[in-house]
C-alpha atoms as a PDB file:
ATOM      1  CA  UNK A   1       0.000   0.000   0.000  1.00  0.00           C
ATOM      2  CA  UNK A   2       1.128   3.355  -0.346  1.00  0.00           C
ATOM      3  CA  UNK A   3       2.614   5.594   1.694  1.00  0.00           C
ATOM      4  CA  UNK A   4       3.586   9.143   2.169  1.00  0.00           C
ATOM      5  CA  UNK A   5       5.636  10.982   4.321  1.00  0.00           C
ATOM      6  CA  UNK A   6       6.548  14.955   4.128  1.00  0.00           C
ATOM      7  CA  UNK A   7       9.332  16.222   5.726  1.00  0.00           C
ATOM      8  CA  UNK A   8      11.389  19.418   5.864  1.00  0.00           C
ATOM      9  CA  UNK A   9       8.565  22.291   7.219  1.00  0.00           C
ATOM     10  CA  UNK A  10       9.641  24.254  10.577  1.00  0.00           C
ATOM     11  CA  UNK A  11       9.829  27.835  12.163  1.00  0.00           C
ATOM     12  CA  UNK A  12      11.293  30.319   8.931  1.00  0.00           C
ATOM     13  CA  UNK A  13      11.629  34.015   9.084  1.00  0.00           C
ATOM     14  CA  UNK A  14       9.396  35.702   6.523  1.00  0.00           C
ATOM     15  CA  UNK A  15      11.975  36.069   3.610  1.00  0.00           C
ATOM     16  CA  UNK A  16      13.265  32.577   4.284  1.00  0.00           C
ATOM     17  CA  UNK A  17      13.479  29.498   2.098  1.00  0.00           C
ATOM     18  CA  UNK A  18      12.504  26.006   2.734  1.00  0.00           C
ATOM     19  CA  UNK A  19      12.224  22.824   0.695  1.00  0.00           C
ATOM     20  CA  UNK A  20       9.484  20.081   1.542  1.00  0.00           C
ATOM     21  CA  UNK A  21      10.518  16.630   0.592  1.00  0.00           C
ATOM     22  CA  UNK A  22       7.444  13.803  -0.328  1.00  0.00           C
ATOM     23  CA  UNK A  23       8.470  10.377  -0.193  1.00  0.00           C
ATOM     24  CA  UNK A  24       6.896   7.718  -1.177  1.00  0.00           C
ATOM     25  CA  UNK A  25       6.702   3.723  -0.624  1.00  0.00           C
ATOM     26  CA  UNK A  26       5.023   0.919  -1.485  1.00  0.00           C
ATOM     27  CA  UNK A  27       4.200   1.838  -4.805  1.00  0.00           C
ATOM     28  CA  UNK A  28       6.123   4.022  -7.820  1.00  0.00           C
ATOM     29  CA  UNK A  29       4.882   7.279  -8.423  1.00  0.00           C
ATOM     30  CA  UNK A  30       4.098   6.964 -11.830  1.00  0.00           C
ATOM     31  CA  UNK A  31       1.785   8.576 -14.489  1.00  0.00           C
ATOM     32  CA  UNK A  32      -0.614  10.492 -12.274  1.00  0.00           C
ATOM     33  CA  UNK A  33      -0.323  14.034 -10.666  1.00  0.00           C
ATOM     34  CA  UNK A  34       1.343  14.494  -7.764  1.00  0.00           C
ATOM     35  CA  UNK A  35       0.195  17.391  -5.363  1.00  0.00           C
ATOM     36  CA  UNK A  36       1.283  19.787  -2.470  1.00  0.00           C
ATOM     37  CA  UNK A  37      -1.728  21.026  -0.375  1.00  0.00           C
ATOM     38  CA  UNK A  38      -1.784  23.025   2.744  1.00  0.00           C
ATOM     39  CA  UNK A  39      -4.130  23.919   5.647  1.00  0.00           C
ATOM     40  CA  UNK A  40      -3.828  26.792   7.436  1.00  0.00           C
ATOM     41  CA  UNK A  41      -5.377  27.041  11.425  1.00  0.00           C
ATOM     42  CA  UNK A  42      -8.989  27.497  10.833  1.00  0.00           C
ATOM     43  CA  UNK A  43      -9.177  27.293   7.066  1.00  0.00           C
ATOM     44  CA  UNK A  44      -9.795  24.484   4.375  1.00  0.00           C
ATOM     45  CA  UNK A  45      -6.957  22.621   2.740  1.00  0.00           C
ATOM     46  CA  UNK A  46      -5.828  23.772  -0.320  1.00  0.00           C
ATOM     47  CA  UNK A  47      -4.576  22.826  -3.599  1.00  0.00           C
ATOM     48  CA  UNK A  48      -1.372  24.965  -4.111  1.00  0.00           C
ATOM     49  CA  UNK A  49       0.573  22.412  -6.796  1.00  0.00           C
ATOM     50  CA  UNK A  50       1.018  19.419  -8.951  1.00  0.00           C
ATOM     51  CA  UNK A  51       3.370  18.055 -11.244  1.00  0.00           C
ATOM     52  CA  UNK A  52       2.356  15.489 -14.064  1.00  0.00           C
ATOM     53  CA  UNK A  53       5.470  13.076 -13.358  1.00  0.00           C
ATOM     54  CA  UNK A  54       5.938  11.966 -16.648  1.00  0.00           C
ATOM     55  CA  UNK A  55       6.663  15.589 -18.282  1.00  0.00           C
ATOM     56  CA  UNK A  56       7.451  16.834 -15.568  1.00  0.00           C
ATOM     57  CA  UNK A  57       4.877  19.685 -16.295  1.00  0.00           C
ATOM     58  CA  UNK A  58       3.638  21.850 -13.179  1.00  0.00           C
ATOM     59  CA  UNK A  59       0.733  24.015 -11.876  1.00  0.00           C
ATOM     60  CA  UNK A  60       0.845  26.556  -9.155  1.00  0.00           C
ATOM     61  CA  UNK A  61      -2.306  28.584  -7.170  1.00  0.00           C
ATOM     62  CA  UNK A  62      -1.945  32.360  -7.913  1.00  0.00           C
ATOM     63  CA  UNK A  63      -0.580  33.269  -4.560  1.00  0.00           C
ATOM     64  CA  UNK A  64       2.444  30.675  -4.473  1.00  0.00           C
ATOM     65  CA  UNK A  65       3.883  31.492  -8.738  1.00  0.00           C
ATOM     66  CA  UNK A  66       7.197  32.878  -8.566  1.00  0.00           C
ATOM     67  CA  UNK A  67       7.980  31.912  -4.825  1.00  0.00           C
ATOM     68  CA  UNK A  68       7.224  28.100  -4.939  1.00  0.00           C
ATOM     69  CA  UNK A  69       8.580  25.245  -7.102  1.00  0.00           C
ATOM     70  CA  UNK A  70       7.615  21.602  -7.385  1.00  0.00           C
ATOM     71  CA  UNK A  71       9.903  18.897  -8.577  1.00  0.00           C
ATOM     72  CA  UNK A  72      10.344  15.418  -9.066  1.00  0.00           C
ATOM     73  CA  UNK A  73      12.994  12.644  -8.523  1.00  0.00           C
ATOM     74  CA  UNK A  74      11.891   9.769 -10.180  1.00  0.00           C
ATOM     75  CA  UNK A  75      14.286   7.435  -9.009  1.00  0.00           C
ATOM     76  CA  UNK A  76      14.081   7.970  -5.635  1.00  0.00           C
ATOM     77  CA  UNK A  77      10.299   7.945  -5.952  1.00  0.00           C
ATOM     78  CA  UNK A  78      10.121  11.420  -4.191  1.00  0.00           C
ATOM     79  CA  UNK A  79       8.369  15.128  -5.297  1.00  0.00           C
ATOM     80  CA  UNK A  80       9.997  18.457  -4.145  1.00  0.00           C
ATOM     81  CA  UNK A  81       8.467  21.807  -3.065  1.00  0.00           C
ATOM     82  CA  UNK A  82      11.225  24.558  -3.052  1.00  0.00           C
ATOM     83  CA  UNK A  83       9.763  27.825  -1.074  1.00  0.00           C
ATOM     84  CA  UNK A  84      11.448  30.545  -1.089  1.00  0.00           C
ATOM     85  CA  UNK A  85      10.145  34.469  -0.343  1.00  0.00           C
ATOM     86  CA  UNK A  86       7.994  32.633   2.090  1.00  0.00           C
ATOM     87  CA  UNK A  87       5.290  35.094   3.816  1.00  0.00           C
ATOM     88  CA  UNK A  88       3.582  34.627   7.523  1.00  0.00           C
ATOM     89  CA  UNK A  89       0.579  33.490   5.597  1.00  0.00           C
ATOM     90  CA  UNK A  90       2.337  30.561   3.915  1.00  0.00           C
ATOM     91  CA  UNK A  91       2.356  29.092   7.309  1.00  0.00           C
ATOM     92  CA  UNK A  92       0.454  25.728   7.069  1.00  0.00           C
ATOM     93  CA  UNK A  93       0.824  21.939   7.343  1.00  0.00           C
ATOM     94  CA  UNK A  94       1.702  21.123   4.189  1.00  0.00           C
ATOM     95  CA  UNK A  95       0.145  17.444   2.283  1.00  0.00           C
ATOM     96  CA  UNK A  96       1.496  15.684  -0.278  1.00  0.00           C
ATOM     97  CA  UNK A  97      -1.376  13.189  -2.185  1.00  0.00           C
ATOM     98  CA  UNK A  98      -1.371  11.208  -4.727  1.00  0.00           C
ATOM     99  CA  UNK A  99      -3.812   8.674  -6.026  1.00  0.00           C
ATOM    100  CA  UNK A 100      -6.272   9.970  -3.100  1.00  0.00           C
ATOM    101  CA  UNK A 101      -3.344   9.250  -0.562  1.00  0.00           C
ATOM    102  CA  UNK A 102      -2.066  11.495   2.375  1.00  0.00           C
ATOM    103  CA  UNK A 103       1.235  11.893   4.236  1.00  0.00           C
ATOM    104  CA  UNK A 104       0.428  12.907   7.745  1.00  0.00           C
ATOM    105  CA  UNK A 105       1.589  16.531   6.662  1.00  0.00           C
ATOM    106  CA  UNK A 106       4.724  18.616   7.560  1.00  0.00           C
ATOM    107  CA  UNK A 107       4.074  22.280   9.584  1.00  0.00           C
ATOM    108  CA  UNK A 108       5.410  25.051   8.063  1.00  0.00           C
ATOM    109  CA  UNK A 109       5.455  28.061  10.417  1.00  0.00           C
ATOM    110  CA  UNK A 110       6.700  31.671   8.648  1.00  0.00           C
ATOM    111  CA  UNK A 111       7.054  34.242  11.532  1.00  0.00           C
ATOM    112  CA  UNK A 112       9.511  36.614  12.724  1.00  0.00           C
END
């Protein structure tokens, strides 16, 4: 069965950079999407980007284009999400999913 796990969030000063890592076992990540979502306290998760892993091409919400960038390592079965610029209200747990799967999320906490 599948499994994800995200690593990499933690405290960043606004201005700071930080790369998410999604790994994945069980199964290859293959052909389908791959996706970053976050929830911020109070608010519903979000869809903020995906990556088609076979051309590698990539979507991004409006307020993360420019700052954030999703990649892929197919041969270590893992997706990337460089942040950089990042803003107090990036400051989320942050999901991969893929096939309808979750990792158990990664916190992400932009403050000065």
């Amino acid at each position: 069965q599948l499994q994800l796990v995200e690593s990499g969030g933690g405290l960043v000063q606004p201005g700071g950079s930080l790369r998410l890592s999604c790994s994945a076992s069980g199964s290859t990540l293959d052909y389908y999407p791959i996706g970053w979502f976050r929830q911020a306290p109070g608010k519903d998760r979000e869809a903020i980007s995906c990556i088609n892993l076979r051309s590698g091409s990539t979507k991004y919400t409006d307020s993360v284009k420019g700052r954030f960038t999703i990649s892929r390592d197919n041969d270590k079965n893992m997706v990337y999400l460089q942040m950089n610029n990042l803003k107090p209200e990036d400051t989320a747990d942050y999901f991969c999913n893929y096939l309808g799967y979750w990792g158990q999320g990664t916190q992400v906490t932009v403050s000065s």
